[in-house]
Protein backbone atom coordinates (compact mmCIF):
# COMPACT_ATOMS: atom_id res chain seq x y z
CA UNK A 1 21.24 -5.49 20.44
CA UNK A 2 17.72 -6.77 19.78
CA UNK A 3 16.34 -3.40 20.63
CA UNK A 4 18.65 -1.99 17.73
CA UNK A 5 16.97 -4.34 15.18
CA UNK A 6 13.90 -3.65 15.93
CA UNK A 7 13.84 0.14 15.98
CA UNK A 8 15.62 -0.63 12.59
CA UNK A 9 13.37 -2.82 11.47
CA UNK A 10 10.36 -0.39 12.51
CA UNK A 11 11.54 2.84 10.82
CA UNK A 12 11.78 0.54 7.87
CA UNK A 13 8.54 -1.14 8.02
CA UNK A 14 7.43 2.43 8.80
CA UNK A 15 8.83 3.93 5.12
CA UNK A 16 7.21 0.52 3.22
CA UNK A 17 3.78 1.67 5.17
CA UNK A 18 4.56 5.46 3.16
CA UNK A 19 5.38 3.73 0.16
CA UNK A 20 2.15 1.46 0.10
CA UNK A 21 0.06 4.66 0.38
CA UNK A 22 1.59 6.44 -1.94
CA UNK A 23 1.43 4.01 -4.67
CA UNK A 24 -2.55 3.12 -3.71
CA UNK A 25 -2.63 7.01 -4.41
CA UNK A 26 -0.85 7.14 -7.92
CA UNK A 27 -2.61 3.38 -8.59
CA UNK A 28 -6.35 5.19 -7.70
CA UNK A 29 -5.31 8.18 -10.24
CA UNK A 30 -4.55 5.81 -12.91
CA UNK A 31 -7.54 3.78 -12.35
CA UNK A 32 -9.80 6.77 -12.63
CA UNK A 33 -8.59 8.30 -16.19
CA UNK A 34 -9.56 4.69 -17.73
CA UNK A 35 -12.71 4.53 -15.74
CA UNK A 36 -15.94 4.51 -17.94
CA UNK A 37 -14.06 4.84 -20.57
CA UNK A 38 -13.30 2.42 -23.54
CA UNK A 39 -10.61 1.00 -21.63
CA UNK A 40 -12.31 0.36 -18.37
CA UNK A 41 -10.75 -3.32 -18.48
CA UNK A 42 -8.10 -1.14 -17.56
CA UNK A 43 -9.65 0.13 -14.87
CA UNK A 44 -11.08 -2.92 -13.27
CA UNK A 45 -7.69 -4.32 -12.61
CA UNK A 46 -6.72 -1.56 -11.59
CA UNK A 47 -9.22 -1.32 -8.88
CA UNK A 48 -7.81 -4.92 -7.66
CA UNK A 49 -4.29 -3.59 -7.37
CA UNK A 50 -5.64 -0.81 -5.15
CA UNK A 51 -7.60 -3.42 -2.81
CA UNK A 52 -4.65 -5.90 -2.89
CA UNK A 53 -2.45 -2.59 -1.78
CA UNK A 54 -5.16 -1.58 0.79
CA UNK A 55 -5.00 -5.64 2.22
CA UNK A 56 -1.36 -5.21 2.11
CA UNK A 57 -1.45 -1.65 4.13
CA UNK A 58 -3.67 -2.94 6.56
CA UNK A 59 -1.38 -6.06 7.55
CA UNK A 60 1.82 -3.93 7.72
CA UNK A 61 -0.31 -1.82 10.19
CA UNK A 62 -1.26 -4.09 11.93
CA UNK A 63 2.65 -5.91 12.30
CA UNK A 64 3.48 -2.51 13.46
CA UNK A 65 0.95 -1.88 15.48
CA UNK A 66 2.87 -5.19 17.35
CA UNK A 67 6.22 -3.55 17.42
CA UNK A 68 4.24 -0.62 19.41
């Protein structure tokens, strides 16, 4: 039964992992249209989001990495 879970819980952890890369990607596009511009405010926390979601990525790898 525990085995269940986790492969469960892995192929979910494994789509949040996707989902955290795709959004660093859209976040990053964003980022780079306001970048040097008037609004690079904009920008700057912007650039936080993507290094909070990069921090993020890297500790859900790492959990998985422990499921492995």
């Amino acid at each position: 039964m525990e085995s269940d879970n986790t492969s469960s819980d892995l192929a979910e952890l494994s789509t949040v992992a996707t989902q955290i890369d795709e959004l660093l990607g859209r976040v990053v596009d964003i980022a780079e249209k306001y970048h040097g511009g008037d609004r690079g405010d904009i920008a700057t926390r912007l650039f936080e989001v993507e290094r909070s979601l990069q921090g993020a990525g890297r500790n859900l790898q790492s959990a998985l990495r422990v499921f492995g």
